[in-house]
Structure formats: C-alpha cells, structure tokens
Protein backbone atom coordinates (compact mmCIF):
# COMPACT_ATOMS: atom_id res chain seq x y z
CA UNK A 1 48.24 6.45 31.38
CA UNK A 2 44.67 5.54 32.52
CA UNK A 3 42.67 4.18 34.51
CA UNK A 4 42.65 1.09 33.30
CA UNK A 5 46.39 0.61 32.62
CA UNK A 6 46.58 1.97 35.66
CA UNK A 7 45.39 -1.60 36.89
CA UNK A 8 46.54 -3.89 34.61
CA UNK A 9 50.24 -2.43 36.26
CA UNK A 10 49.15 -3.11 39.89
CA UNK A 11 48.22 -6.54 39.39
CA UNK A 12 51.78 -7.16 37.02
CA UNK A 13 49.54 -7.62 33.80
CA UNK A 14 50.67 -6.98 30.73
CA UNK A 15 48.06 -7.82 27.26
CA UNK A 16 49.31 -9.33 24.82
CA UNK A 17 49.28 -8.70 21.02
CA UNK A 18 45.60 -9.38 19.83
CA UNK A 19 45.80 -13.00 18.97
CA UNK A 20 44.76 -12.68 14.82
CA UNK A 21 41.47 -15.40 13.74
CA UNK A 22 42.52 -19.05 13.03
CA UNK A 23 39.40 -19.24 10.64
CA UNK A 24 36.80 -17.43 8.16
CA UNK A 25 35.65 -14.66 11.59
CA UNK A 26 36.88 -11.55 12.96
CA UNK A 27 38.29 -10.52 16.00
CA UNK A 28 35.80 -8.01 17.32
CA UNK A 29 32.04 -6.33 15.88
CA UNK A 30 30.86 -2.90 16.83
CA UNK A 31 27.30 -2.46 16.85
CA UNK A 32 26.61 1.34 18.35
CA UNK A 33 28.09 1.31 21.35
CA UNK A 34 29.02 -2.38 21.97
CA UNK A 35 31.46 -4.67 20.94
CA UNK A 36 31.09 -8.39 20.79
CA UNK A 37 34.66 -10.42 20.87
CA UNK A 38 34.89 -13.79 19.05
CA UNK A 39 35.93 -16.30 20.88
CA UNK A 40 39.28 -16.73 22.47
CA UNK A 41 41.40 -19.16 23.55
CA UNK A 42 43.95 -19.96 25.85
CA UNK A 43 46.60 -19.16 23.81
CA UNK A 44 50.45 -17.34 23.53
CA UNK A 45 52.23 -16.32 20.36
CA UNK A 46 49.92 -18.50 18.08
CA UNK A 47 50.70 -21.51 20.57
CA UNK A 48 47.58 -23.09 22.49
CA UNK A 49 49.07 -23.57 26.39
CA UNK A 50 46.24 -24.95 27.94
CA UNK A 51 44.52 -28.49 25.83
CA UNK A 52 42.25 -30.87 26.57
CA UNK A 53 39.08 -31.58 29.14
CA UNK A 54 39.02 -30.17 32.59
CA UNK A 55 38.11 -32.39 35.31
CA UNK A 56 39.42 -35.43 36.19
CA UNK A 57 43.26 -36.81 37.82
CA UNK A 58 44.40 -37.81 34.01
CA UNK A 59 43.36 -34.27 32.56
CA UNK A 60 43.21 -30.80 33.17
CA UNK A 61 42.73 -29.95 37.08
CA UNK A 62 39.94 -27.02 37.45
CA UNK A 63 43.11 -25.01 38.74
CA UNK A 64 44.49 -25.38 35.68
CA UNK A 65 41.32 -24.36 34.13
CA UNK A 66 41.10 -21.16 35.94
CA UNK A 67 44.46 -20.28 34.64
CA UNK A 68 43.16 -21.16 30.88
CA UNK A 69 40.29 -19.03 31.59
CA UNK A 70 42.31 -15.89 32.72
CA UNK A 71 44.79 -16.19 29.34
CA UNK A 72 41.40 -16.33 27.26
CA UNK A 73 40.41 -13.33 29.01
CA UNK A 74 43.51 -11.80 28.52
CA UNK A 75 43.26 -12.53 24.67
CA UNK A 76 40.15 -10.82 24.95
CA UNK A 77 40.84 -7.90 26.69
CA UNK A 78 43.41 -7.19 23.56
CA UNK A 79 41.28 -7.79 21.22
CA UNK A 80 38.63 -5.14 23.13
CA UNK A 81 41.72 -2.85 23.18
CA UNK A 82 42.01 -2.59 19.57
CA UNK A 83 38.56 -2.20 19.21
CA UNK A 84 38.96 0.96 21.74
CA UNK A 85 41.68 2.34 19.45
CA UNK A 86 44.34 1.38 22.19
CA UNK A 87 42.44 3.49 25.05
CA UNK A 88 40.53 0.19 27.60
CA UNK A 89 39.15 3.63 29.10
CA UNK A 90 36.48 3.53 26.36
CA UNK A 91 35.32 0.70 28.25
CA UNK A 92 31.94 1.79 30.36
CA UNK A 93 31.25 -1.98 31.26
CA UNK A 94 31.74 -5.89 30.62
CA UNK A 95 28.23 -6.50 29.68
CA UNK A 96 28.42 -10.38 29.00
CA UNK A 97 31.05 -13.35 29.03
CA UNK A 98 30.79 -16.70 27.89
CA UNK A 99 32.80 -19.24 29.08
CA UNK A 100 32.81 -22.69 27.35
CA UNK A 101 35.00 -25.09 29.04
CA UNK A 102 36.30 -28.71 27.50
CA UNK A 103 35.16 -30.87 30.63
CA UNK A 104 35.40 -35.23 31.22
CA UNK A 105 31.79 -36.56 31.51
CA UNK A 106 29.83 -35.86 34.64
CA UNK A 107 32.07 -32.85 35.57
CA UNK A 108 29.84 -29.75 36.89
CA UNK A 109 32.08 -27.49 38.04
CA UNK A 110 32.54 -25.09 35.22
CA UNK A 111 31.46 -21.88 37.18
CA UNK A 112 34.67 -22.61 39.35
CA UNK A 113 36.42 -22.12 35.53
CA UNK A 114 34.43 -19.48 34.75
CA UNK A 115 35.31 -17.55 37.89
CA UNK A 116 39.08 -17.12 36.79
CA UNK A 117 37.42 -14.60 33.77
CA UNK A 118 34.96 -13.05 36.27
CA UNK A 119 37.42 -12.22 39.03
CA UNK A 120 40.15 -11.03 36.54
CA UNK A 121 37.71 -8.69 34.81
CA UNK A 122 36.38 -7.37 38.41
CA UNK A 123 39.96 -6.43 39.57
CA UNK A 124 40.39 -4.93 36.53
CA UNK A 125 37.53 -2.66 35.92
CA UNK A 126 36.34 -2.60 39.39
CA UNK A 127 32.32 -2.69 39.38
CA UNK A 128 32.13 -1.31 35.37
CA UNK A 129 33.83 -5.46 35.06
CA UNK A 130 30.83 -7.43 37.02
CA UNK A 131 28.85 -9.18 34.30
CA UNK A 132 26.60 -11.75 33.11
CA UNK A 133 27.74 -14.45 32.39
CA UNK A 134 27.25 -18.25 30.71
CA UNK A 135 29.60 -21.06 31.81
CA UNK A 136 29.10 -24.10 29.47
CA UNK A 137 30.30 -27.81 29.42
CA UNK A 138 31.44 -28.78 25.93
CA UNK A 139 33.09 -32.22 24.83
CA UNK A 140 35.70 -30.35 22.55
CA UNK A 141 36.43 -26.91 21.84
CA UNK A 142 38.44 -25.48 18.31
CA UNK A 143 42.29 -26.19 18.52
CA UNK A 144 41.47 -28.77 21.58
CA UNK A 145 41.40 -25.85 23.54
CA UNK A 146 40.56 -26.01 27.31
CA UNK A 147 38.66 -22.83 27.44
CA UNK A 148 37.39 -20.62 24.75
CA UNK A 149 35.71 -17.12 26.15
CA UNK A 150 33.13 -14.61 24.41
CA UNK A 151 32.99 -11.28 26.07
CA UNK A 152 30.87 -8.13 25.21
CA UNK A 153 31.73 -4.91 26.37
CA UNK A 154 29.51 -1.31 26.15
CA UNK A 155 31.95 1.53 25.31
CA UNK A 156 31.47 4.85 26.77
C-alpha cells in the first residue's frame, strides 16, 4: 500500500470506479509527464447527486456545493488513478484545478466551492496537492450539474 492510499484510508475515503464519458471526450490525456482530466461531475454510479445553481435559500446552499465539489474531485482522482496504472504514487503534484460552479445571479462566492476540491486534494497529497486553481460562475453546467472540476496532475 502507498503513500497515497495510505491517506485516502485515514480520512475513510474510498475512489470510486472512474466514472466512463457521457459524450464524444475521454477521460484523461497524457502529454509527457502530465495528465489533463476532463471534466467531472458530481456524480455516483452514473447518477448526478448534486443539480442545479448554488446560491440562494430555493437552491443549492454553498455547503452543499462544497460537498459537490469534493465528489467531482473524487471522480477525478479515479480517473488520475487509471491514468497512473492504479499506483496515485505516480502522482508528483496537482498542478491545476478548475472548478466551474452552476451559481443564481449575483452569487460570488465560488472560491468557498472551490475550496471543498482544494482542501480535499491538500489532505490528500499533503504539499505535492496545493495548486492553481480557477473557480468560475456558470449559468448551467452538462447534466445540470452543480459542479463540474478539471484537474491536471504532473506524474513523477
């Protein structure tokens, strides 16, 4: 077991099955040594858990945005997985994440979202998971998703 599984067990996470394309894309691209990650969602077995805007009483609360945010990571962290052959100790850093998050008009607090993917990936990979990072307001994502993430990793 490494490193990394090592702390997906103390925090009680276990990935999921690399959630397969719902259109004409692939999961993952290496170029050299990096890997770019299409776009997750916030999704279980096939089944989108987390749908419409964030940010007001008769949507989505930013809480409840976080949460989307850590499931697309999640996603995304399988997906880099397979890329790594099944070994997340190929990973030498999270280079990049974007984070594009359904929100009402006027709403401005998607870094609050976007910190659910950023904090998950630092207590996972320690300082080799600090990144930069995007965190965009969008007036619909694919599937009515919440959150959709983009991550890019360097592998060792």
């Amino acid at each position: 077991m490494g490193h990394i599984d090592d702390a997906l067990n103390r925090l009680g996470i276990i990935l999921p099955p690399a959630p397969k394309p719902v259109a004409s894309y692939v999961p993952f691209v290496r170029s050299g040594n990096l890997v770019y990650i299409s776009g997750q969602l916030p999704s279980k077995e096939g089944k989108v858990l987390f749908t419409g805007a964030v940010g007001s009483p008769l949507s989505l609360s930013v809480e409840q945005g976080i949460e989307a945010a850590k499931l697309c990571t999640l996603n995304a962290l399988a997906v880099l997985r397979d890329a790594c052959g099944g070994d997340l100790d190929q990973v030498a850093r999270i280079v990049r994440i974007g984070v594009f998050v359904q929100s009402v008009d006027l709403f401005g607090e998607q870094p609050k979202v976007a910190n659910g993917a950023s904090d998950l990936l630092v207590a996972i990979f320690g300082d080799a998971g600090k990144h930069a990072r995007a965190a965009v307001g969008t007036n619909a994502l694919p599937l009515n998703a919440a959150v959709e993430i983009e991550l890019l990793a360097e592998l060792k």
